[in-house]
PDB file of N, CA and C in Angstrom:
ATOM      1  N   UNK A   1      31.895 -28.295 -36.366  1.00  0.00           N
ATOM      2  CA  UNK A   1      32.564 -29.444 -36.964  1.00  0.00           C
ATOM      3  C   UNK A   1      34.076 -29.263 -36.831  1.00  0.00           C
ATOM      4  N   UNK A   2      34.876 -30.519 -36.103  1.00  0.00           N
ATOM      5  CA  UNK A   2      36.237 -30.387 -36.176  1.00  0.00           C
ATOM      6  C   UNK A   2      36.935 -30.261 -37.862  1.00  0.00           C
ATOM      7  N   UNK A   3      37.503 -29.939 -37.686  1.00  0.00           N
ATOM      8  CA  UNK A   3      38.764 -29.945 -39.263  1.00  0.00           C
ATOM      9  C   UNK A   3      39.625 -31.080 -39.344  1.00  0.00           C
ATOM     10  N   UNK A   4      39.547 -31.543 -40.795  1.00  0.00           N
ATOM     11  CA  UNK A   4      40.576 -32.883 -40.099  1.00  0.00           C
ATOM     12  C   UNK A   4      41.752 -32.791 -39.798  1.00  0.00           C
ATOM     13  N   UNK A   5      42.408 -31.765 -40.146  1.00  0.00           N
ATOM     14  CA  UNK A   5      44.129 -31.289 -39.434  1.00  0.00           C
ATOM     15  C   UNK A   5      43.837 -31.709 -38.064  1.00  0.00           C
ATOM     16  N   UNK A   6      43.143 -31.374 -37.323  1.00  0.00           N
ATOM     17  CA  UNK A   6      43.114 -31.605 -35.890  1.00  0.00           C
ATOM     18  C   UNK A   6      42.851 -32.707 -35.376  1.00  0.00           C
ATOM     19  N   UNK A   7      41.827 -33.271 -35.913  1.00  0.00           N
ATOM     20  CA  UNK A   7      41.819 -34.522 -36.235  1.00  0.00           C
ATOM     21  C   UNK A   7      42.766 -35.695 -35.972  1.00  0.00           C
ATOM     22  N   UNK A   8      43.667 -35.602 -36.972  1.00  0.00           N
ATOM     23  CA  UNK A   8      44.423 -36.406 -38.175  1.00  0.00           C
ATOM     24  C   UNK A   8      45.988 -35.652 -36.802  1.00  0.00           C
ATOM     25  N   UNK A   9      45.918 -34.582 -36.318  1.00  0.00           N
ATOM     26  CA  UNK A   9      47.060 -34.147 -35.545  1.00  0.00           C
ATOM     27  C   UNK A   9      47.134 -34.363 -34.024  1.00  0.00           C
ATOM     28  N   UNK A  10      45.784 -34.931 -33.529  1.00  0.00           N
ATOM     29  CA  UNK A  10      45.363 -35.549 -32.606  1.00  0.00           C
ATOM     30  C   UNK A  10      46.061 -37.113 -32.935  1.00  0.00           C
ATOM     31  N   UNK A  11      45.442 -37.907 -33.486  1.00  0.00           N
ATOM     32  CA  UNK A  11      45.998 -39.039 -33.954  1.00  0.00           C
ATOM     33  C   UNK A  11      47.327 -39.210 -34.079  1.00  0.00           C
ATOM     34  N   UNK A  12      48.085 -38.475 -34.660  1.00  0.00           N
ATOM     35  CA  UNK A  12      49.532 -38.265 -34.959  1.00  0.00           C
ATOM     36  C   UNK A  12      50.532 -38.149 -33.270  1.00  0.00           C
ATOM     37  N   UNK A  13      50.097 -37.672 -32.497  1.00  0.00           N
ATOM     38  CA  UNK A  13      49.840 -37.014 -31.304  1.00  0.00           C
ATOM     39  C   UNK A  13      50.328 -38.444 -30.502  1.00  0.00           C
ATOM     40  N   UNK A  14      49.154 -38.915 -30.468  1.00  0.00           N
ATOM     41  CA  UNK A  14      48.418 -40.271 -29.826  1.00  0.00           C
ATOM     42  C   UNK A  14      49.276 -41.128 -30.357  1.00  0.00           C
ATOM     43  N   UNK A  15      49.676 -41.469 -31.870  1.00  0.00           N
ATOM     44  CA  UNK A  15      50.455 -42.547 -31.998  1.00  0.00           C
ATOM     45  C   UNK A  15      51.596 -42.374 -31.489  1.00  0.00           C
ATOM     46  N   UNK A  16      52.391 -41.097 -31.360  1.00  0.00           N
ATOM     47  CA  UNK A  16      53.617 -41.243 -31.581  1.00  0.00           C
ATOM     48  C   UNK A  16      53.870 -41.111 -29.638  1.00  0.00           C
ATOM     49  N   UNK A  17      52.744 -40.956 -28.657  1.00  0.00           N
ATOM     50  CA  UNK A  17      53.386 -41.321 -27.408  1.00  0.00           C
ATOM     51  C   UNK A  17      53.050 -42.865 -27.699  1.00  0.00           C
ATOM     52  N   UNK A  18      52.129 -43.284 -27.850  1.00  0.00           N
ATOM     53  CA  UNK A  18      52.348 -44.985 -27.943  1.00  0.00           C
ATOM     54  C   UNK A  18      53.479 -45.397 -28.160  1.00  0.00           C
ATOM     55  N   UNK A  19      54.322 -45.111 -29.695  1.00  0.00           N
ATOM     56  CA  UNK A  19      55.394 -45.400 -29.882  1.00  0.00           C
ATOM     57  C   UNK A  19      56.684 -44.917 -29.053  1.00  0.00           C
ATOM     58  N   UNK A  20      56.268 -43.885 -28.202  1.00  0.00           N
ATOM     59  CA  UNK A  20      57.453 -43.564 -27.234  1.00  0.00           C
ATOM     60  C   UNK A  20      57.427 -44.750 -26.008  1.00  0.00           C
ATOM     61  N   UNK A  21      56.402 -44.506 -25.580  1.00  0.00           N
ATOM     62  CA  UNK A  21      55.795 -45.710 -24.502  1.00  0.00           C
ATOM     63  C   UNK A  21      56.760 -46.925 -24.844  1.00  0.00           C
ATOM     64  N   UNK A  22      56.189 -47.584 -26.113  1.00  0.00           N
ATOM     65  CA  UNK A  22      56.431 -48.843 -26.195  1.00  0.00           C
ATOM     66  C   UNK A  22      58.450 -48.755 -26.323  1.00  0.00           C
ATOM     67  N   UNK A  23      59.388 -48.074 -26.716  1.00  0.00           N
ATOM     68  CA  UNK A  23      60.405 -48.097 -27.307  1.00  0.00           C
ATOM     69  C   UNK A  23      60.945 -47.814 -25.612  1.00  0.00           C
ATOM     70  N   UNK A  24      60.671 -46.823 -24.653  1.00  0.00           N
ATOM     71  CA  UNK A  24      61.248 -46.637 -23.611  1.00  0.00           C
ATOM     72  C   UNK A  24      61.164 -47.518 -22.518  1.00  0.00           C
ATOM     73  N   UNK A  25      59.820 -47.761 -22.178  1.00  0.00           N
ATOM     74  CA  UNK A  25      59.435 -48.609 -21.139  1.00  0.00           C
ATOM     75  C   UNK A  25      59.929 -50.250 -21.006  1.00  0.00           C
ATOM     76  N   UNK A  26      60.125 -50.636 -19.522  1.00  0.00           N
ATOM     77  CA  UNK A  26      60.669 -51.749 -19.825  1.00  0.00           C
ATOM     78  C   UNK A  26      59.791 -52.834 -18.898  1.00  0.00           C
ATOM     79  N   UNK A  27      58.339 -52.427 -18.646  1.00  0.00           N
ATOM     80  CA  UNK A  27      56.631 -53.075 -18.100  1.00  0.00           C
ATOM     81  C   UNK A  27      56.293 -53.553 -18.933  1.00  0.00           C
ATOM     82  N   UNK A  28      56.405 -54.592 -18.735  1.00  0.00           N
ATOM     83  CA  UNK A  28      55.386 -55.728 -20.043  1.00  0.00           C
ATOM     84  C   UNK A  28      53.752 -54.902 -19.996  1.00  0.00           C
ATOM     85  N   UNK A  29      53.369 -53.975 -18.882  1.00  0.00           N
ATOM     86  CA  UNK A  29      51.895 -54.000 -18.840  1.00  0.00           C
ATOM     87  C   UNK A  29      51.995 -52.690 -19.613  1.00  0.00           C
ATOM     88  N   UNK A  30      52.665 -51.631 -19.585  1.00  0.00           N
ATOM     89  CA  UNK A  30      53.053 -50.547 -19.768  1.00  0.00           C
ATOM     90  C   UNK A  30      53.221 -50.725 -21.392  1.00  0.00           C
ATOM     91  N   UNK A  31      53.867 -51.207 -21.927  1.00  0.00           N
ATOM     92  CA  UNK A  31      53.922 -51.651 -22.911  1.00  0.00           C
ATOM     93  C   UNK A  31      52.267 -52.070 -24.226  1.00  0.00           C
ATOM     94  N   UNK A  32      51.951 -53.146 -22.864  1.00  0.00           N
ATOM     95  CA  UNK A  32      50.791 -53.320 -23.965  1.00  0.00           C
ATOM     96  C   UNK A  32      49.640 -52.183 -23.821  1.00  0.00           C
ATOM     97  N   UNK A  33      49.986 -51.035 -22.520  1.00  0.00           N
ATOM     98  CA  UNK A  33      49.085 -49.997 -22.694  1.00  0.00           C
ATOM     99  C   UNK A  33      49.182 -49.027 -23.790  1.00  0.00           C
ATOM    100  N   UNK A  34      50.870 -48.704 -23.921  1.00  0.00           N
ATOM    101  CA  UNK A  34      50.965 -48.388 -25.361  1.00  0.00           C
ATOM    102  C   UNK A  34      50.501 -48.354 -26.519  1.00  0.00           C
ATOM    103  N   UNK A  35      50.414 -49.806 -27.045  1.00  0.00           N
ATOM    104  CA  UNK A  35      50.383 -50.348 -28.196  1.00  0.00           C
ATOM    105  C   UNK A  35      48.417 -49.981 -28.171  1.00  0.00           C
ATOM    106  N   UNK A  36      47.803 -50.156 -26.618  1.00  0.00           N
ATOM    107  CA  UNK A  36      46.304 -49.888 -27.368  1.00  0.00           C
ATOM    108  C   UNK A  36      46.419 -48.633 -27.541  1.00  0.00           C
ATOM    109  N   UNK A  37      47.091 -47.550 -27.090  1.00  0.00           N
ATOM    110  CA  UNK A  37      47.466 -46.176 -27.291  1.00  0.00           C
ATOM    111  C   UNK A  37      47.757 -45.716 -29.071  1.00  0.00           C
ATOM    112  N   UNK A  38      47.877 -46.624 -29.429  1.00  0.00           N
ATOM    113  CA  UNK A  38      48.923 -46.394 -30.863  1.00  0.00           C
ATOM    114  C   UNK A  38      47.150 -46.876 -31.639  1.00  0.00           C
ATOM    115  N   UNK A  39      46.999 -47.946 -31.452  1.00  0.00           N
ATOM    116  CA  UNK A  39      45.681 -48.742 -32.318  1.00  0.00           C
ATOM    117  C   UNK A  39      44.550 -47.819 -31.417  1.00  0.00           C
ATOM    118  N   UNK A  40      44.438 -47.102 -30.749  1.00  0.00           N
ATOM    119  CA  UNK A  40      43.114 -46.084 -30.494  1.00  0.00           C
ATOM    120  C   UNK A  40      43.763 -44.784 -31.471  1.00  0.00           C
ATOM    121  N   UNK A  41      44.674 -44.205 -31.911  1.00  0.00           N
ATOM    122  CA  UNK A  41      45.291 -43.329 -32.266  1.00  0.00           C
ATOM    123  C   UNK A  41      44.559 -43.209 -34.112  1.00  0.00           C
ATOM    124  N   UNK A  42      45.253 -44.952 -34.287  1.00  0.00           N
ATOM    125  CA  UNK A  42      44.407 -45.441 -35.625  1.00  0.00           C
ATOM    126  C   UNK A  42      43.148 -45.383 -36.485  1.00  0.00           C
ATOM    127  N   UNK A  43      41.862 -45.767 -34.925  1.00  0.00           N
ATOM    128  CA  UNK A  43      41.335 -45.691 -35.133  1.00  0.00           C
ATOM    129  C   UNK A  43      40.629 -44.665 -34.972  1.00  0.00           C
ATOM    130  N   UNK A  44      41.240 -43.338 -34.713  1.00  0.00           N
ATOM    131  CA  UNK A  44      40.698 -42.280 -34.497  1.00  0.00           C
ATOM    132  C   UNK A  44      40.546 -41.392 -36.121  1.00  0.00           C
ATOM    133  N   UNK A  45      42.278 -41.841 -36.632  1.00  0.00           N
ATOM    134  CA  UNK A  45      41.942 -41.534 -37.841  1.00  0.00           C
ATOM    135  C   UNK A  45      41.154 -41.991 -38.769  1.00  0.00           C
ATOM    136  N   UNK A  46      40.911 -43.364 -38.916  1.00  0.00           N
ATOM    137  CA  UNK A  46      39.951 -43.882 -39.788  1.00  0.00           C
ATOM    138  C   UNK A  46      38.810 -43.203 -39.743  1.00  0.00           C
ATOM    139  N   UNK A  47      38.367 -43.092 -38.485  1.00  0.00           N
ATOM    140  CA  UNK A  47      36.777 -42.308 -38.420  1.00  0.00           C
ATOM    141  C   UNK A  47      36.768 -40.969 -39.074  1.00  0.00           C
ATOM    142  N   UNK A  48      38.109 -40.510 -38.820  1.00  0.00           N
ATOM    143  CA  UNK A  48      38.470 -39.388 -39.209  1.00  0.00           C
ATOM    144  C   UNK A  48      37.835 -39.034 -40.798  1.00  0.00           C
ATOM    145  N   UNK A  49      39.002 -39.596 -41.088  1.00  0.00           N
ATOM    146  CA  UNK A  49      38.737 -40.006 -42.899  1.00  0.00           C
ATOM    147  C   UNK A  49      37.840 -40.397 -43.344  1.00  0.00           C
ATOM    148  N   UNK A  50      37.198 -41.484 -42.566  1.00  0.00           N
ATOM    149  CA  UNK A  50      35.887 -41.656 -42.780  1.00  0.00           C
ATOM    150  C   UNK A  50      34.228 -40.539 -42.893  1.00  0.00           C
ATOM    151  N   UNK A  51      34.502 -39.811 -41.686  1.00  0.00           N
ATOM    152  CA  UNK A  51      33.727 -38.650 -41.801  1.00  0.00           C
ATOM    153  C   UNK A  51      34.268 -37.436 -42.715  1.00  0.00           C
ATOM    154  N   UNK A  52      35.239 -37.368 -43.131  1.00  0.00           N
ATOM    155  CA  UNK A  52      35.929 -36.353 -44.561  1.00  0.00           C
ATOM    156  C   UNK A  52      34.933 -36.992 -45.971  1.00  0.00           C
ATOM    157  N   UNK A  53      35.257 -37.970 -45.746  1.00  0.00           N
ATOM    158  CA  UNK A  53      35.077 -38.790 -47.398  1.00  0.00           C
ATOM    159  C   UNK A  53      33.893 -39.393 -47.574  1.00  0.00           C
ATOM    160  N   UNK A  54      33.121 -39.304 -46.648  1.00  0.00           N
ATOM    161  CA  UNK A  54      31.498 -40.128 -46.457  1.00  0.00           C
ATOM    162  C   UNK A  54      30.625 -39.614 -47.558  1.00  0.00           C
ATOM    163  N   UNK A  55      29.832 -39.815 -47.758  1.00  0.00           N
ATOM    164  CA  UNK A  55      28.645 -39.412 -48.614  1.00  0.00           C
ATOM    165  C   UNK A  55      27.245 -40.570 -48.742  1.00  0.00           C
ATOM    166  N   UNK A  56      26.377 -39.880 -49.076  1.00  0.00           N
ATOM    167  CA  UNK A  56      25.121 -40.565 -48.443  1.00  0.00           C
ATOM    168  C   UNK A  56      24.970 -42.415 -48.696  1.00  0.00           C
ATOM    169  N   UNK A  57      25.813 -42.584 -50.496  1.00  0.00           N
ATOM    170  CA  UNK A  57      25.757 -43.837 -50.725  1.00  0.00           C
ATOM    171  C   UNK A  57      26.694 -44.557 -50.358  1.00  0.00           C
ATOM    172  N   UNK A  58      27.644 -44.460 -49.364  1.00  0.00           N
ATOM    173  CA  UNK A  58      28.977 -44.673 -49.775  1.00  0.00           C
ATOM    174  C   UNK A  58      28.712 -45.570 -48.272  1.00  0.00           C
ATOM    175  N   UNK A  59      29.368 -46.772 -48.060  1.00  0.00           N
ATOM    176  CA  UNK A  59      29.045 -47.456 -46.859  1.00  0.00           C
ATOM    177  C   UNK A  59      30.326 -47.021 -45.360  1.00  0.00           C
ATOM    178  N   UNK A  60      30.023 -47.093 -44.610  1.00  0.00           N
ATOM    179  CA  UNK A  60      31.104 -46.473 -43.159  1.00  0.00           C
ATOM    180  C   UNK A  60      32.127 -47.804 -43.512  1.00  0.00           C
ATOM    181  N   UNK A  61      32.984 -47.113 -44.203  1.00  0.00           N
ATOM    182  CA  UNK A  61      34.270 -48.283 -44.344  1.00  0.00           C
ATOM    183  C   UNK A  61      35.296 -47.799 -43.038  1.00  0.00           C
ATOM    184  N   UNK A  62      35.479 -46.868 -42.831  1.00  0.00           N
ATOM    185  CA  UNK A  62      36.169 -46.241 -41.498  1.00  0.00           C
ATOM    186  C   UNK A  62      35.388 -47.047 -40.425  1.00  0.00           C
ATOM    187  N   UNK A  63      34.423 -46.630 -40.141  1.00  0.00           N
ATOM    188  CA  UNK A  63      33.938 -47.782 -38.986  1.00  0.00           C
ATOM    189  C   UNK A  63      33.795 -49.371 -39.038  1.00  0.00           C
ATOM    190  N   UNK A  64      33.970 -49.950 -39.790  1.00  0.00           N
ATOM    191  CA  UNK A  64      34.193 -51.485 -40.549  1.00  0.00           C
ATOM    192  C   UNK A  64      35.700 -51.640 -40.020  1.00  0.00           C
ATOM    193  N   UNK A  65      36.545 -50.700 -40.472  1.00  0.00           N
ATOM    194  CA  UNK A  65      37.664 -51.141 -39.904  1.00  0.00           C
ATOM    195  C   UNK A  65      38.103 -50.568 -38.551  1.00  0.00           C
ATOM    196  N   UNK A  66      37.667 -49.956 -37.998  1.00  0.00           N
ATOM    197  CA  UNK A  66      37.616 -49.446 -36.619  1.00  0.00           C
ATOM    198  C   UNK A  66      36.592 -50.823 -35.570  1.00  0.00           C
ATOM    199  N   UNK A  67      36.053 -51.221 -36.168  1.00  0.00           N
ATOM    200  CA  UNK A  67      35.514 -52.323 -35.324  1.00  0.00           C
ATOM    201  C   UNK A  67      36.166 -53.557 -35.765  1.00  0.00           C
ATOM    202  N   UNK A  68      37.183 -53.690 -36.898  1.00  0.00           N
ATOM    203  CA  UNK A  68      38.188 -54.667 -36.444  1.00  0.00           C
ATOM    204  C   UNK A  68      39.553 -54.505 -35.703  1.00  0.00           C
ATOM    205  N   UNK A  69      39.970 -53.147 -36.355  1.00  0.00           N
ATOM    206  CA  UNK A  69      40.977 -53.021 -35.257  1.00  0.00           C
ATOM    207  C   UNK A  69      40.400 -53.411 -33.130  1.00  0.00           C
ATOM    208  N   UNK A  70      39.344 -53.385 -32.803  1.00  0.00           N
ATOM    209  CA  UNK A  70      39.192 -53.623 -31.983  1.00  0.00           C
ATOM    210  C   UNK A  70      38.595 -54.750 -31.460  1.00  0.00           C
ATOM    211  N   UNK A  71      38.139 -55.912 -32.658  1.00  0.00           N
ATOM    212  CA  UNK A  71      37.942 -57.527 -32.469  1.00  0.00           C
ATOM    213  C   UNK A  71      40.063 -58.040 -32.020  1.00  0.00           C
ATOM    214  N   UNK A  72      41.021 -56.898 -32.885  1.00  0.00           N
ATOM    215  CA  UNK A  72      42.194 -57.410 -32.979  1.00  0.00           C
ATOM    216  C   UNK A  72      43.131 -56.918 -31.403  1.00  0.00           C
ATOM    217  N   UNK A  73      42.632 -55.791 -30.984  1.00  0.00           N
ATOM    218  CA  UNK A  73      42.999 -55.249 -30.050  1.00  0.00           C
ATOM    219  C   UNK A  73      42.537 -56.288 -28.786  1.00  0.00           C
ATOM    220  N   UNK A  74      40.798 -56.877 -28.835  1.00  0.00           N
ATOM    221  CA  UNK A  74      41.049 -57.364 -27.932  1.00  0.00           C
ATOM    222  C   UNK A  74      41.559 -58.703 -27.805  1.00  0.00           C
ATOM    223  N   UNK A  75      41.618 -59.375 -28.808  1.00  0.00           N
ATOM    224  CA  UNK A  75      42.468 -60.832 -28.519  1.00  0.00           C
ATOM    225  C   UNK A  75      44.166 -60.711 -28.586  1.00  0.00           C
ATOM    226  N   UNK A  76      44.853 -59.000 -28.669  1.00  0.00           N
ATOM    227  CA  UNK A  76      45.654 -58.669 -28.503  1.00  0.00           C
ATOM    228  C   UNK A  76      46.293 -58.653 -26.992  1.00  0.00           C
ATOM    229  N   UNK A  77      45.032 -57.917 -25.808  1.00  0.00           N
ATOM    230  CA  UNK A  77      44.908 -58.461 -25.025  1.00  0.00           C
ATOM    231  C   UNK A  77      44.731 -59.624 -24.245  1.00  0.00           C
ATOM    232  N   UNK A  78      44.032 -59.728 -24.865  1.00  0.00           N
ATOM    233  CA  UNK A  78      43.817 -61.499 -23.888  1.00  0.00           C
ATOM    234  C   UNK A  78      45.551 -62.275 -24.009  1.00  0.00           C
ATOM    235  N   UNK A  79      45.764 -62.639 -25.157  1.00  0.00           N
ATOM    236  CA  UNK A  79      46.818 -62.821 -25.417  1.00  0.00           C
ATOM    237  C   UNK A  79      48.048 -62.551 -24.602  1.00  0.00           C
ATOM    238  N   UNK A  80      48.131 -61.418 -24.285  1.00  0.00           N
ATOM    239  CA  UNK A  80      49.308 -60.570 -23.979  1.00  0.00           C
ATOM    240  C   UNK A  80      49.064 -60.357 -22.655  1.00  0.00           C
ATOM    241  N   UNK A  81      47.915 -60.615 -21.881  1.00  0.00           N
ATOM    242  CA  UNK A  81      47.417 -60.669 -20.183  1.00  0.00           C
ATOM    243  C   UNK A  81      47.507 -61.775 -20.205  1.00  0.00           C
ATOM    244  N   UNK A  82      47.235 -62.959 -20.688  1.00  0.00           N
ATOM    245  CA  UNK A  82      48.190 -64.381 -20.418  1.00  0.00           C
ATOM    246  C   UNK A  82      49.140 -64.740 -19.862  1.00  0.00           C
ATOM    247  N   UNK A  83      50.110 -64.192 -21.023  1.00  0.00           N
ATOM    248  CA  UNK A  83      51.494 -63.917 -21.527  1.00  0.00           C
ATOM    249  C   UNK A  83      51.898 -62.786 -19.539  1.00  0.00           C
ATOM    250  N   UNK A  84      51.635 -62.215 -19.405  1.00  0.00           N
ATOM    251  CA  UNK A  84      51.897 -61.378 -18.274  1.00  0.00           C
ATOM    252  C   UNK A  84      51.813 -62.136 -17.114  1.00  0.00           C
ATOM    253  N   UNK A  85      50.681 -62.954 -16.934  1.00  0.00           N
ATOM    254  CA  UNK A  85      50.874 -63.448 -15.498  1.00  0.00           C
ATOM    255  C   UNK A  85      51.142 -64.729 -15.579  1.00  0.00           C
ATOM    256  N   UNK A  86      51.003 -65.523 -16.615  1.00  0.00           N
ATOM    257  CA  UNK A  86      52.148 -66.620 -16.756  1.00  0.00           C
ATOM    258  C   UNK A  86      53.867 -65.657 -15.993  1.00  0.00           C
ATOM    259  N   UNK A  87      54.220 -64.592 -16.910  1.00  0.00           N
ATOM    260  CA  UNK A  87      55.300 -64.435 -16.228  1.00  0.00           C
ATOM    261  C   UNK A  87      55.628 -63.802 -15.630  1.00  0.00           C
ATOM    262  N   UNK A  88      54.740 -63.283 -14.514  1.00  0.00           N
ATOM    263  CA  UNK A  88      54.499 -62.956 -13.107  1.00  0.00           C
ATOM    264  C   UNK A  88      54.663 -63.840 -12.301  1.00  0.00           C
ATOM    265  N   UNK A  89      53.521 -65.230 -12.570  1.00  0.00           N
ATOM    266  CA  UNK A  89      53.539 -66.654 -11.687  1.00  0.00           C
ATOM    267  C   UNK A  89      55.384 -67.072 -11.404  1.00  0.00           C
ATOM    268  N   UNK A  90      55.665 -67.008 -12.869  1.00  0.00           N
ATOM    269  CA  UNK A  90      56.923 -67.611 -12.963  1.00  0.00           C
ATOM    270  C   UNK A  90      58.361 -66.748 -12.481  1.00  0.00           C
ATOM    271  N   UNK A  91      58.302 -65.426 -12.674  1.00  0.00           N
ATOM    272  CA  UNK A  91      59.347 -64.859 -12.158  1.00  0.00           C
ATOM    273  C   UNK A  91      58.981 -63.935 -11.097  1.00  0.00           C
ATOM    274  N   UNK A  92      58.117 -63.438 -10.868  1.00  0.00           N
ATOM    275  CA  UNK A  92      57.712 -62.482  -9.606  1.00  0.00           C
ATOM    276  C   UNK A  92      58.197 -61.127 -10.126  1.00  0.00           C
ATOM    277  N   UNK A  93      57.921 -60.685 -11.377  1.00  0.00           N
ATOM    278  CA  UNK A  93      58.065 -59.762 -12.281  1.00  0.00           C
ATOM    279  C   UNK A  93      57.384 -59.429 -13.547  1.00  0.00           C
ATOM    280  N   UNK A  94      57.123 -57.969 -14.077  1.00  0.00           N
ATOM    281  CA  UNK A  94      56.883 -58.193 -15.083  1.00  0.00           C
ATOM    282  C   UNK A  94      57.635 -57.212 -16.145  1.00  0.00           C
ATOM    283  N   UNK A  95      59.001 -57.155 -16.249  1.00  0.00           N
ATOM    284  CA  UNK A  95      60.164 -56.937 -16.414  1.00  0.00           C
ATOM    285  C   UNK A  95      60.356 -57.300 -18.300  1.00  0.00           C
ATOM    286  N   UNK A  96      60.620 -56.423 -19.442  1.00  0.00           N
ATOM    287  CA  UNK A  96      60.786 -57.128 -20.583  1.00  0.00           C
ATOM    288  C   UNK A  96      62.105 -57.719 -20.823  1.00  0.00           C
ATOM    289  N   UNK A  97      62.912 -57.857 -19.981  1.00  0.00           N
ATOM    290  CA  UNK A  97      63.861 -58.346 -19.832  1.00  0.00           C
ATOM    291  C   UNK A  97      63.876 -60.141 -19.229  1.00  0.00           C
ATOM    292  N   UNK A  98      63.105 -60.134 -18.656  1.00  0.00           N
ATOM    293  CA  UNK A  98      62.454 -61.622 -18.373  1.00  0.00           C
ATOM    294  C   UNK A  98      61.795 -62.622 -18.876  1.00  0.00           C
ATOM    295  N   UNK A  99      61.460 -61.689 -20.467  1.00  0.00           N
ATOM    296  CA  UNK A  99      60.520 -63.000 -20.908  1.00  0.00           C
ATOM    297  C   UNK A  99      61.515 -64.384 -21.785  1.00  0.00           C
ATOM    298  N   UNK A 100      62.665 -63.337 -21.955  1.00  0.00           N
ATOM    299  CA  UNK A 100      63.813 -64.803 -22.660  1.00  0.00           C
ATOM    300  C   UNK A 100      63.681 -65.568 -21.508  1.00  0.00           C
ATOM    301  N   UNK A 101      63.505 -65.508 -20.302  1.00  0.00           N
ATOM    302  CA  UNK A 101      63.630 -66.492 -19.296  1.00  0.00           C
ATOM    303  C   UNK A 101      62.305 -67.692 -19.180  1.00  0.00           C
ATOM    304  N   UNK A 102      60.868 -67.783 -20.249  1.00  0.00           N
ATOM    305  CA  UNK A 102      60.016 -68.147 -20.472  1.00  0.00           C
ATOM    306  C   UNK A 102      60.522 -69.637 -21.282  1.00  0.00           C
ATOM    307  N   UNK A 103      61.695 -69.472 -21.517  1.00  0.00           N
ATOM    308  CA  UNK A 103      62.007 -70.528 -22.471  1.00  0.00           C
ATOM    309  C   UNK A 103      62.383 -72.140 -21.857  1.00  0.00           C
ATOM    310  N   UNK A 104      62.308 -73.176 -22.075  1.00  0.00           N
ATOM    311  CA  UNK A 104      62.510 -74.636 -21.318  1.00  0.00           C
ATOM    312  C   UNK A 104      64.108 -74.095 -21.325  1.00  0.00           C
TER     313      UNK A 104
END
């Protein structure tokens, strides 16, 4: 059985290149690879905590919210792969510096 330090330091790990990802990079795609980087990070801990704190009556609330973070992740995507080749079509880039250029 893992320990949850490792766990929970895995996760910690995981979020904080997401958050490097997202703050450095200037790829709209790169970017939203991040951010699922950061929300897999999340939900690593929930399970986490979830398997710490479980007990026989107690219902998988860690996995309840681990399967919404990922109803949210994917219309995060869809969303945001739209959003990308709309402004691909439109600028022949996918540059975060380009999307003020999305505007009438």
């Amino acid at each position: 059985m893992v320990p949850i330090e490792h766990v929970i330091g895995l996760s910690a790990i995981l979020f904080v290149i997401g958050v490097i990802g997202v703050v450095t990079r200037r790829n709209v795609i790169v970017i939203l690879m991040s951010i699922e980087l950061m929300l897999n990070a999340v939900n690593l801990a929930f399970v986490g905590f979830n398997r710490m704190w479980a007990s026989a009556d107690a219902p998988p609330d860690g996995h309840i919210f681990v399967l919404m973070v990922i109803s949210v992740a994917a219309a995060e995507v869809a969303v945001g792969l739209g959003i990308v080749i709309s402004m691909f079509r439109n600028r022949d880039s996918v540059d975060i510096d380009d999307v003020s250029l999305l505007k009438w």
